[in-house]
Protein backbone atom coordinates (compact mmCIF):
# COMPACT_ATOMS: atom_id res chain seq x y z
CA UNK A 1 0.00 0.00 0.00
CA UNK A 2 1.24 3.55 -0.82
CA UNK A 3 0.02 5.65 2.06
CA UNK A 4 1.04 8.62 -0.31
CA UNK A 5 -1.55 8.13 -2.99
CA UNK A 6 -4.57 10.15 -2.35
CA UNK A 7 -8.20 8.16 -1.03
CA UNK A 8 -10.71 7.67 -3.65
CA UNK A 9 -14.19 6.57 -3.20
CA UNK A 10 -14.64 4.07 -5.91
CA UNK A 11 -17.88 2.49 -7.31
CA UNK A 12 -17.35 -1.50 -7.98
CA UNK A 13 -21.01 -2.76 -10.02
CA UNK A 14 -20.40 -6.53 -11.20
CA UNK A 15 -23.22 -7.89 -13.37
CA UNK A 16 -25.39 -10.67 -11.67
CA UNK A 17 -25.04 -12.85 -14.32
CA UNK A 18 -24.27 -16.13 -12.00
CA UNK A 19 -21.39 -15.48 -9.66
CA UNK A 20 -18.79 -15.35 -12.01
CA UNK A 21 -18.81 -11.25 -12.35
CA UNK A 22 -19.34 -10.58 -8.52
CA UNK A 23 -16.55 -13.42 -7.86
CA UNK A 24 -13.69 -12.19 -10.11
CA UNK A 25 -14.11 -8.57 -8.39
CA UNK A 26 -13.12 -10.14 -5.37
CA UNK A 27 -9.21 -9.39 -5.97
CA UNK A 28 -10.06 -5.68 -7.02
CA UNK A 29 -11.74 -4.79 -4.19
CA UNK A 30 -8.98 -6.22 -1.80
CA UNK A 31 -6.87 -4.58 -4.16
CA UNK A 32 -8.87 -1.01 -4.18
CA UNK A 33 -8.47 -1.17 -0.06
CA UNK A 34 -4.82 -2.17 -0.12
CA UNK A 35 -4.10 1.12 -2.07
CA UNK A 36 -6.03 3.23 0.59
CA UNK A 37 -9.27 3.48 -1.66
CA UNK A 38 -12.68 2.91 -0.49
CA UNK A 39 -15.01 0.65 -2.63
CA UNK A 40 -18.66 1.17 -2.73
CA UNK A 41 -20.34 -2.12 -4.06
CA UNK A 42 -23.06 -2.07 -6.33
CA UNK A 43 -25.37 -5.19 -7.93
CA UNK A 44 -28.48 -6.87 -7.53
CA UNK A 45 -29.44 -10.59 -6.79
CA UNK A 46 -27.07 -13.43 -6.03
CA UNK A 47 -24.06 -11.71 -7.21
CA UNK A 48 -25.03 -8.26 -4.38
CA UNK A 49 -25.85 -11.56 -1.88
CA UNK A 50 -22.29 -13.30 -2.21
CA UNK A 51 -20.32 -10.04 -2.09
CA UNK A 52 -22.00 -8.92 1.83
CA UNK A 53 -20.95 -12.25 2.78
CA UNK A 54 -17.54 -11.29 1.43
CA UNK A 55 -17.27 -7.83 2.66
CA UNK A 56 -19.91 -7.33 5.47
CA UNK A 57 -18.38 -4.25 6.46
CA UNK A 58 -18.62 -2.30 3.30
CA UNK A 59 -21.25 -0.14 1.80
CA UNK A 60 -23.75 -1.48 -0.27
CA UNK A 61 -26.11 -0.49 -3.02
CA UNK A 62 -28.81 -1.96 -4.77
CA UNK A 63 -29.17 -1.86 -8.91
CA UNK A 64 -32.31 -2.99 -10.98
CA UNK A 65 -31.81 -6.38 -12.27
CA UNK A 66 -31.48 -7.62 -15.73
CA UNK A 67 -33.51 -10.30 -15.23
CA UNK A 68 -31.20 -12.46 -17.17
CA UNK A 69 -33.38 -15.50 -17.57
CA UNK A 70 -31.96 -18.86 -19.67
CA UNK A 71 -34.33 -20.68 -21.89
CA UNK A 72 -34.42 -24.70 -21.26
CA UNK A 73 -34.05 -25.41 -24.93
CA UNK A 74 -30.47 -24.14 -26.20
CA UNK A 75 -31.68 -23.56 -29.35
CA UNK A 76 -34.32 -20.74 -27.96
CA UNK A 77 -31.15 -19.39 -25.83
CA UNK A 78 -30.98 -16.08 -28.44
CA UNK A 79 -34.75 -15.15 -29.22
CA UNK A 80 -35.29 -15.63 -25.01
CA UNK A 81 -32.24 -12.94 -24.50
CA UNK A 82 -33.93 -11.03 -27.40
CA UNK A 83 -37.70 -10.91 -25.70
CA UNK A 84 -35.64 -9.49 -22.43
CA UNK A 85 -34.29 -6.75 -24.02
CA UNK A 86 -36.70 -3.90 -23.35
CA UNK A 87 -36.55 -5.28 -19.32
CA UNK A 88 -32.99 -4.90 -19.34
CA UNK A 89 -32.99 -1.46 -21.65
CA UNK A 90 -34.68 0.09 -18.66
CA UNK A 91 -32.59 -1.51 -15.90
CA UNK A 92 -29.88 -0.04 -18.03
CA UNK A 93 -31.32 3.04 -18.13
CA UNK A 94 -31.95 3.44 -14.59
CA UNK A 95 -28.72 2.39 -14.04
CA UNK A 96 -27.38 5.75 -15.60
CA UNK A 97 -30.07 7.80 -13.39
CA UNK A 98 -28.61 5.85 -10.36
CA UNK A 99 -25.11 6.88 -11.06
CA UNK A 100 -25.51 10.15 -11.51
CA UNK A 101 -27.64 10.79 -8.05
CA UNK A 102 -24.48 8.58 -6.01
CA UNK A 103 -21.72 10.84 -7.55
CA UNK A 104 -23.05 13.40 -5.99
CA UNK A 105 -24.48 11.77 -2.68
CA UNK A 106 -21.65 9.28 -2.28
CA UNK A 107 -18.84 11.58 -3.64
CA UNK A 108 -18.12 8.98 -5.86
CA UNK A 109 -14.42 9.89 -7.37
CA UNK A 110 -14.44 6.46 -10.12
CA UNK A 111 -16.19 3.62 -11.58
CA UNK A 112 -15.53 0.48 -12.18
CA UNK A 113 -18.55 -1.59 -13.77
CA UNK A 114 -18.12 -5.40 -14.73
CA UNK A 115 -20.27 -6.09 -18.12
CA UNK A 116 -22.75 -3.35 -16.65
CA UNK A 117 -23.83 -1.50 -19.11
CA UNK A 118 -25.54 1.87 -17.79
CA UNK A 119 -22.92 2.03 -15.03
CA UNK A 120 -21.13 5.38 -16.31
CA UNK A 121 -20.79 8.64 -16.36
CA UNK A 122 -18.75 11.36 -18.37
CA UNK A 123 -17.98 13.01 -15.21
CA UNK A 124 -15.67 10.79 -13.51
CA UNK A 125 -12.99 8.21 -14.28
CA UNK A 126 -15.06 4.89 -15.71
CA UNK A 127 -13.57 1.55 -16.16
CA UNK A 128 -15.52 -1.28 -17.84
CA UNK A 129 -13.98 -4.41 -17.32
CA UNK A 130 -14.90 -7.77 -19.93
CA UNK A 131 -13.33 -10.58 -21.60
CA UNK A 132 -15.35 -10.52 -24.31
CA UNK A 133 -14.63 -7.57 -26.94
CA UNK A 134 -16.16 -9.86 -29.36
CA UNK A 135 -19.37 -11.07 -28.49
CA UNK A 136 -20.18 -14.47 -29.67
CA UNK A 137 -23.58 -14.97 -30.72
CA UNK A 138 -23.68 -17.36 -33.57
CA UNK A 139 -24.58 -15.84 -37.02
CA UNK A 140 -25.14 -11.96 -35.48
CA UNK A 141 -21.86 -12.17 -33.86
CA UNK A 142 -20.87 -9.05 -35.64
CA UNK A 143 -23.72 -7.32 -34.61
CA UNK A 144 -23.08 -8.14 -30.71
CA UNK A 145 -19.57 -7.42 -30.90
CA UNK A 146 -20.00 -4.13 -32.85
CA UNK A 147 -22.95 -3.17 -30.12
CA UNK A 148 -20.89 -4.48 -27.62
CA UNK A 149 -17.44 -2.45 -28.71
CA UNK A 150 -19.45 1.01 -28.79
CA UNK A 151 -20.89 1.11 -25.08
CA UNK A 152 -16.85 -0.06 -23.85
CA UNK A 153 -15.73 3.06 -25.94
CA UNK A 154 -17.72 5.30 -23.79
CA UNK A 155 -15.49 4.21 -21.20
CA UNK A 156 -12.32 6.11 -20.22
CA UNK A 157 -10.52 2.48 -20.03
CA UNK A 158 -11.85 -0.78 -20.76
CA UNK A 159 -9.72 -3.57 -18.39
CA UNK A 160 -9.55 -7.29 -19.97
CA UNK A 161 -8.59 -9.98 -17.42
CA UNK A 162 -6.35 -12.17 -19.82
CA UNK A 163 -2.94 -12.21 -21.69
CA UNK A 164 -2.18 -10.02 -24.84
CA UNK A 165 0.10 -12.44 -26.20
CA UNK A 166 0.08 -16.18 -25.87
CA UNK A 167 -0.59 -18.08 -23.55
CA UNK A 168 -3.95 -16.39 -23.39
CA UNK A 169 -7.40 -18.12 -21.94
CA UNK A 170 -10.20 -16.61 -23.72
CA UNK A 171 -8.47 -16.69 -27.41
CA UNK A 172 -10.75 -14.91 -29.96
CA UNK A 173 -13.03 -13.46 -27.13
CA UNK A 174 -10.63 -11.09 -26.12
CA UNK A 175 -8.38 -10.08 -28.44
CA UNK A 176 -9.20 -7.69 -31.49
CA UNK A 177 -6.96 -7.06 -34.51
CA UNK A 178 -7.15 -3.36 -34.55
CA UNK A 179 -9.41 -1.76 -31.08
CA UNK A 180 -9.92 1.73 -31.44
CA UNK A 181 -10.48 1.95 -27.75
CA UNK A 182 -8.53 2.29 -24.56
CA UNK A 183 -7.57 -1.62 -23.89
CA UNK A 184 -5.62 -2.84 -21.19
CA UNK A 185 -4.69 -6.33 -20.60
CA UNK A 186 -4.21 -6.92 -16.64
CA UNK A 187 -3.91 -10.72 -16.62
CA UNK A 188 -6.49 -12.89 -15.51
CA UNK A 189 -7.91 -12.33 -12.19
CA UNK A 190 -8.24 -15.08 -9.28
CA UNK A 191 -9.31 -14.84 -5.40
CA UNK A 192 -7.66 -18.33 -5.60
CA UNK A 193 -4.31 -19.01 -4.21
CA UNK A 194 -2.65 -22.52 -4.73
CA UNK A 195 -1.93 -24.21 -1.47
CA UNK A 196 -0.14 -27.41 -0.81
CA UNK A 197 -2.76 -30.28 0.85
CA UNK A 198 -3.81 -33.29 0.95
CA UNK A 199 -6.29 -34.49 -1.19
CA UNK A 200 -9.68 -35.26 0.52
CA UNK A 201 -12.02 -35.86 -2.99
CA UNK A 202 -11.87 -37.48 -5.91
CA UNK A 203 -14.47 -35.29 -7.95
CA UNK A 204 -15.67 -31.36 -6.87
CA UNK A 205 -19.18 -30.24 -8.55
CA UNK A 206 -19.37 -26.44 -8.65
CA UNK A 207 -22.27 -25.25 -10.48
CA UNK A 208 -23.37 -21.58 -11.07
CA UNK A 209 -25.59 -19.63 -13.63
CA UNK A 210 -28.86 -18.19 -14.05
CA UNK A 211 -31.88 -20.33 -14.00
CA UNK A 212 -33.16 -22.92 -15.03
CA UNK A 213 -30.00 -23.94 -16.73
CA UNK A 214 -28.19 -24.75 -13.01
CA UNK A 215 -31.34 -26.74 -11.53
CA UNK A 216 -31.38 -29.01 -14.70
CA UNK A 217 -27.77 -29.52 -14.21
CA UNK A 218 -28.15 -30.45 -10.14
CA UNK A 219 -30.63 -33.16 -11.26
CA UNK A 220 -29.18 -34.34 -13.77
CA UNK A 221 -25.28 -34.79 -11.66
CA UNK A 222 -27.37 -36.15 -8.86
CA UNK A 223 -28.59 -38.88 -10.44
CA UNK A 224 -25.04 -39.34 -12.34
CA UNK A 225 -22.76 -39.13 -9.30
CA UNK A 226 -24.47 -42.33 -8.15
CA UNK A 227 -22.81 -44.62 -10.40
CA UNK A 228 -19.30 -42.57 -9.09
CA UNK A 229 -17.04 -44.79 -7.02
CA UNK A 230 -15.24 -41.88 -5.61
CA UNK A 231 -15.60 -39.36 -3.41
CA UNK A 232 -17.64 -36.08 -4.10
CA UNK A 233 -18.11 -32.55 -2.71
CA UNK A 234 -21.03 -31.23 -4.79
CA UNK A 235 -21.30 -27.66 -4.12
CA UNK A 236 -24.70 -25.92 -5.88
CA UNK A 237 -24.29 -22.52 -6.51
CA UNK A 238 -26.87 -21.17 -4.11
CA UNK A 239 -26.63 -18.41 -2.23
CA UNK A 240 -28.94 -18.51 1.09
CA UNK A 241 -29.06 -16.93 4.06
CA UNK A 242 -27.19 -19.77 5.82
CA UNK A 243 -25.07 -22.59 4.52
CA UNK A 244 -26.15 -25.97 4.71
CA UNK A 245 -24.27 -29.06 4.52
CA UNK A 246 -25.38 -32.70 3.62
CA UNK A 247 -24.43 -36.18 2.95
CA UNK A 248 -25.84 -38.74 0.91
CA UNK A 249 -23.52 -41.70 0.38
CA UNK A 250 -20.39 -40.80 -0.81
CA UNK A 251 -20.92 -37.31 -1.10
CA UNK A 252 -21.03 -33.81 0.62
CA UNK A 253 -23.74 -31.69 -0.52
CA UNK A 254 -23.12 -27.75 0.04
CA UNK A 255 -25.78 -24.79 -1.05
CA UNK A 256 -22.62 -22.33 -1.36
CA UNK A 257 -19.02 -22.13 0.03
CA UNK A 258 -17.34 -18.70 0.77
CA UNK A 259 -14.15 -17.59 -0.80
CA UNK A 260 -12.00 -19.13 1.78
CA UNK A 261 -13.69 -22.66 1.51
CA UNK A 262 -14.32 -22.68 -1.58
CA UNK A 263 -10.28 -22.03 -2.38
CA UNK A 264 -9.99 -24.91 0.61
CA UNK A 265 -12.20 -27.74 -1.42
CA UNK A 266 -10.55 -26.59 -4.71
CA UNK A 267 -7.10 -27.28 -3.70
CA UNK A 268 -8.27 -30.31 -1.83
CA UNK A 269 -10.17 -31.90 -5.25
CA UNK A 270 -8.79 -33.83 -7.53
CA UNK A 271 -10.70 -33.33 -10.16
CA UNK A 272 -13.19 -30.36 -11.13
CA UNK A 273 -16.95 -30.98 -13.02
CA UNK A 274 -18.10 -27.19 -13.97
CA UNK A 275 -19.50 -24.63 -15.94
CA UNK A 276 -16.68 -23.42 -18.37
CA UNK A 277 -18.12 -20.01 -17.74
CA UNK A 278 -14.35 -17.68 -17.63
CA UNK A 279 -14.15 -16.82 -13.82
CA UNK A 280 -14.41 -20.53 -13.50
CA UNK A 281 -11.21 -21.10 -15.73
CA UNK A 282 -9.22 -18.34 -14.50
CA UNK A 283 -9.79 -19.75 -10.96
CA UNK A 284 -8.86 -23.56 -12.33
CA UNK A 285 -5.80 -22.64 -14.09
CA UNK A 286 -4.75 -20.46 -10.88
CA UNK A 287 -5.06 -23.63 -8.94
CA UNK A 288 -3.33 -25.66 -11.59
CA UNK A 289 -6.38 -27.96 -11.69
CA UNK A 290 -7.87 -31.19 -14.10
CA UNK A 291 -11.53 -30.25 -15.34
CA UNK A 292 -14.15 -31.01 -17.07
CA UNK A 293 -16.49 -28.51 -18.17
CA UNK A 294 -20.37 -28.76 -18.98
CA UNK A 295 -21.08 -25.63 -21.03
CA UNK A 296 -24.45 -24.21 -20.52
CA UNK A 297 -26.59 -24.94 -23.33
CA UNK A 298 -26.99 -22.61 -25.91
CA UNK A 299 -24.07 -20.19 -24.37
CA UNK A 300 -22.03 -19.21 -27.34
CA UNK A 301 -19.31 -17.87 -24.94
CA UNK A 302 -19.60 -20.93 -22.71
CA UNK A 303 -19.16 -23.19 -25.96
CA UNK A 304 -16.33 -21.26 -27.68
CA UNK A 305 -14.11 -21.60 -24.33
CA UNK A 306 -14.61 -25.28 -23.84
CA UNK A 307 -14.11 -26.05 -27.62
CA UNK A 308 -10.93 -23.91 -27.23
CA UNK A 309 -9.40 -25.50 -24.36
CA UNK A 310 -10.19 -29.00 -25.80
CA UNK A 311 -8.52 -28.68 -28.58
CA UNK A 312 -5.35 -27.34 -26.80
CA UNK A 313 -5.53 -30.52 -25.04
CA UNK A 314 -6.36 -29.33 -21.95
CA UNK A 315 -9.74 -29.68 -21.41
CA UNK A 316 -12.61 -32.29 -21.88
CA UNK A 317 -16.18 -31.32 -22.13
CA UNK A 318 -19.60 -32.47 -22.89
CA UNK A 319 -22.97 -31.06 -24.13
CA UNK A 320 -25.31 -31.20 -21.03
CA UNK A 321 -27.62 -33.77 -22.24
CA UNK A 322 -25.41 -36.06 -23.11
CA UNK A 323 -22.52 -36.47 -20.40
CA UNK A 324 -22.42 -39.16 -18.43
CA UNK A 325 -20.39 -40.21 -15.23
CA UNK A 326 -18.24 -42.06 -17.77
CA UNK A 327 -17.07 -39.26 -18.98
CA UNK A 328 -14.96 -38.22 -16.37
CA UNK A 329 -12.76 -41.38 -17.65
CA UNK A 330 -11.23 -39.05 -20.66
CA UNK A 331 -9.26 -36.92 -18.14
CA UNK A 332 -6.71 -39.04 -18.27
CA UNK A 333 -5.70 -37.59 -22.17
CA UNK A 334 -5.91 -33.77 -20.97
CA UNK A 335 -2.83 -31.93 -19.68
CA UNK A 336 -5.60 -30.15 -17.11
CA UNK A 337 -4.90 -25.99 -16.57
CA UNK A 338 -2.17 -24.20 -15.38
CA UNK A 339 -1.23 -21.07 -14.02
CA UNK A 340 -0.51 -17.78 -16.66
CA UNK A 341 1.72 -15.50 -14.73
CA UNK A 342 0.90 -11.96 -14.22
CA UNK A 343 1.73 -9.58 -12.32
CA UNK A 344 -1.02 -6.94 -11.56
CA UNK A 345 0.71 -3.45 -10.73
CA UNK A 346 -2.98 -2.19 -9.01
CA UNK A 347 -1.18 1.30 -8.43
CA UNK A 348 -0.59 1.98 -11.87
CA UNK A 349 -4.11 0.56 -12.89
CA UNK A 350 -5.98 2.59 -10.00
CA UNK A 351 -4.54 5.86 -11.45
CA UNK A 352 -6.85 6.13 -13.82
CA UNK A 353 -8.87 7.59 -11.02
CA UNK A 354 -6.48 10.29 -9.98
CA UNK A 355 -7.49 11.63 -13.75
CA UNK A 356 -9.33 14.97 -13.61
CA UNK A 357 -12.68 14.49 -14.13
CA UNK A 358 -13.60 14.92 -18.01
């Protein structure tokens, strides 16, 4: 910490899109307090719920939800996005009206929004932070990515948690050929630290997402993870009030983990069953884990990642309907993830927000 740089109030908005968003702004928050800053978290739903467990002691505000809602046939996964798009228009647009009152109530000296779209403002340093500059969405994936590319210009930087070069984790998603934007590319970002234990179970579930893509999945693995000889910690993504912990035969059934246990099972699993949503691979490769991903159905993004890290022979995967325990038996031909160094410098980053305001 530099006790020299000036305090900055700084607004931190993930997008409650699953956890993956409100997860990977873990390390930037710590980070934001370590340089003498003071976040201000902002989000709705699950993703608002997981960060007070995180940081109980911070301030908290609430944003209008997307209402991000999956279809349970993949092939209806772009015309149900489509039909949501006035809903989340508003939200976006009272997002905006939002902003601008907290500037001025919460002396609010810089931004920094995670795939949220309306959280802006000309006034102050604003930092939008994605892995996807392109925006895969089958045959309008120009479209996406050129709507998507115009709303990060508006921002004074836009931060991309990956590698410019190779090794890289998101390939296509995040690189562009020629951005006319101001890019920066930090490294991926982990609340995960590698630790040195003993192993305690032979197969971690992990599941996240919107509905009702996550439930199907939970049934389905239920049932599967019956025919398992191992040992499993099946942990369901869902963020209650309290935990609760069960077991069933040979496995441990958890409704959500914090960061601390979570980082505890990972390093303590052998092998990882998951979305291959991209907080979940940063965290894997951080860990230097074996996986095998389940994309969710009808998830362009979710699909490009785990074709990508198949075919660099590090990966497995399966479409949902189809994978069975068996499966898991095709690990054995996958290197499994490993660990892209990077070295964050957060007081360079964070001095975006020492900029006047423009």
């Amino acid at each position: 910490m530099n006790i020299n740089t000036p305090s900055k109030t700084i607004l931190v908005a993930p997008l409650n899109w699953g956890l993956g968003h409100a997860t990977r702004c873990i390390p930037i928050i710590k980070a934001l307090q370590d340089n003498n800053h003071i976040p201000i978290i902002a989000s709705d739903g699950i993703a608002l719920d997981l960060l007070k467990k995180e940081f109980p002691y911070l301030k908290f505000l609430e944003l209008p939800s997307y209402e991000i809602e999956y279809a349970k046939n993949a092939k209806n996964f772009k015309w149900k996005l489509l039909k949501n798009c006035p809903r989340m228009i508003e939200a976006i647009l009272e997002e905006k009206r939002l902003v601008k009152k907290w500037i001025g109530r919460y002396e609010i000296d810089g931004i920094i929004s995670d795939n949220r779209l309306g959280i802006y403002n000309k006034n102050v340093p604003s930092v939008f932070i994605t892995h996807q500059l392109n925006v895969l969405t089958g045959n309008t994936t120009w479209l996406s990515s050129l709507l998507h590319q115009n709303i990060i210009k508006k921002y004074t930087e836009c931060w991309i948690p990956d590698n410019s070069g190779n090794p890289n984790l998101a390939g296509e998603l995040s690189h562009l050929k020629h951005p006319d934007f101001n890019i920066r590319y930090i490294g991926p970002l982990s609340r995960m630290h590698l630790k040195k234990v003993d192993t305690k179970y032979d197969l971690m579930i992990l599941l996240s997402g919107p509905e009702p893509q996550r439930s199907l999945l939970e049934e389905k693995l239920k049932k599967e993870i019956q025919l398992y000889k191992g040992k499993v910690l099946f942990v369901k993504g869902i963020i209650e009030k309290e935990q609760k912990k069960e077991h069933l035969e040979n496995a441990t059934f958890y409704n959500f983990m914090n960061s601390r246990q979570l980082e505890q099972a990972l390093n303590e699993s052998e092998i990882i069953l998951c979305r291959s949503g991209y907080t979940s691979i940063m965290d894997l490769a951080k860990l230097n884990k074996k996986a095998f991903f389940i994309p969710t159905p009808g998830q362009y993004e979710q699909e490009y990642l785990a074709q990508k890290l198949k075919k660099e022979g590090l990966v497995p995967f399966s479409e949902q309907d189809l994978f069975t325990i068996e499966n898991l038996e095709e690990l054995v031909h996958y290197k499994g993830l490993s660990e892209i160094k990077s070295n964050i410098n957060w007081t360079t980053l964070f001095e975006v927000f020492l900029l006047n305001k423009h």
